[in-house]
Protein backbone atom coordinates (compact mmCIF):
# COMPACT_ATOMS: atom_id res chain seq x y z
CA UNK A 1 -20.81 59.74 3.90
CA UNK A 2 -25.08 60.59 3.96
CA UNK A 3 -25.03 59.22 0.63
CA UNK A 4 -23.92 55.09 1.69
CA UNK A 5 -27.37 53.85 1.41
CA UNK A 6 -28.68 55.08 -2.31
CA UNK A 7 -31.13 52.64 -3.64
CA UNK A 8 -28.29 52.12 -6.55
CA UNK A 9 -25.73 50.77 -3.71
CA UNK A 10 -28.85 48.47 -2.10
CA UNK A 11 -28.95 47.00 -5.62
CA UNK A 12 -25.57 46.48 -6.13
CA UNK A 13 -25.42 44.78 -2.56
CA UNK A 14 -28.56 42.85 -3.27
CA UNK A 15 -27.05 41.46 -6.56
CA UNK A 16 -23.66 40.30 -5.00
CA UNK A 17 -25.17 38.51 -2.46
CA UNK A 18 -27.56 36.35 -4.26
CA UNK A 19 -24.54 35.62 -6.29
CA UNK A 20 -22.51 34.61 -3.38
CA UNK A 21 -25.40 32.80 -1.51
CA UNK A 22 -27.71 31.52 -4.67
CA UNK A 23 -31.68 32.31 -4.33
CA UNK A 24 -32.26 29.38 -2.33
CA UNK A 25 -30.31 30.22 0.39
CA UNK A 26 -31.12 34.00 1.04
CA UNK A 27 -34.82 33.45 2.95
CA UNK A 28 -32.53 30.92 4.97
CA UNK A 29 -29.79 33.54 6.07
CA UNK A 30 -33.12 36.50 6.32
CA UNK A 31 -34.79 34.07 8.70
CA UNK A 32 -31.55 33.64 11.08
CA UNK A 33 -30.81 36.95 11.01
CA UNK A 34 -34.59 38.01 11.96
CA UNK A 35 -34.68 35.39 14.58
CA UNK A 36 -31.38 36.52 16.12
CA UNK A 37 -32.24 40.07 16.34
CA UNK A 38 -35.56 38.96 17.95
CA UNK A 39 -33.86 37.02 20.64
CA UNK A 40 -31.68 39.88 21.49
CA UNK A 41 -34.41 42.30 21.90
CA UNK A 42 -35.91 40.17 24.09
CA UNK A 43 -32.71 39.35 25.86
CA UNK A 44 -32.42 43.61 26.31
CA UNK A 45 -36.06 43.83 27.70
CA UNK A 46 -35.24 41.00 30.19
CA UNK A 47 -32.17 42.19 30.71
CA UNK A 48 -33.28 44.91 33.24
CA UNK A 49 -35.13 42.29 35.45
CA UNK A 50 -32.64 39.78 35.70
CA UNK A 51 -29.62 41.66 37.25
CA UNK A 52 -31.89 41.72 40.48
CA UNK A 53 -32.70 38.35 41.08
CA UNK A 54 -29.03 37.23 40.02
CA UNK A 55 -28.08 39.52 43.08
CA UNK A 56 -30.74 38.07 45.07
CA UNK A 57 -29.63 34.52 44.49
CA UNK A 58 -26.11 35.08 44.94
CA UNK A 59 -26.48 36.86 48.48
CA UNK A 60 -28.51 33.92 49.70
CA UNK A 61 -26.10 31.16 48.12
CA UNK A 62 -22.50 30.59 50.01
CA UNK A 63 -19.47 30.97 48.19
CA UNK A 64 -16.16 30.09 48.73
CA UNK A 65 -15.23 33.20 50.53
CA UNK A 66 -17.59 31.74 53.53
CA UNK A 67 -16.57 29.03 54.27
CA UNK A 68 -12.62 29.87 55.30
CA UNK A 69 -10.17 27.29 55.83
């Protein structure tokens, strides 16, 4: 199983998918990808700091479960 990534195997992958995707559309696909993996790293490094003020806002906001009927 150490041996998945050879450079023969990133070839072959390479090779099948500018066949299935054409040259043109590759950089497209490498540019979503990139900008999807940089929005969630950012959404794990803000991730920590938001838990807090979502538990601020909902202890200072009335629910449902205040108001009984």
């Amino acid at each position: 199983m150490g041996d998945l990534l050879q450079p023969t195997h990133l070839l072959v992958i390479a090779i099948v998918l500018l066949v299935l995707f054409g040259a043109k559309r590759l950089p497209e696909l490498g540019k979503g990808l990139g900008e999807g993996l940089k929005g969630f790293k950012e959404g794990l490094k803000g991730g920590s700091d938001n838990p807090a003020t979502t538990t601020q806002q909902s202890a200072n906001s009335p629910g449902r479960d205040s108001n009984p009927v």
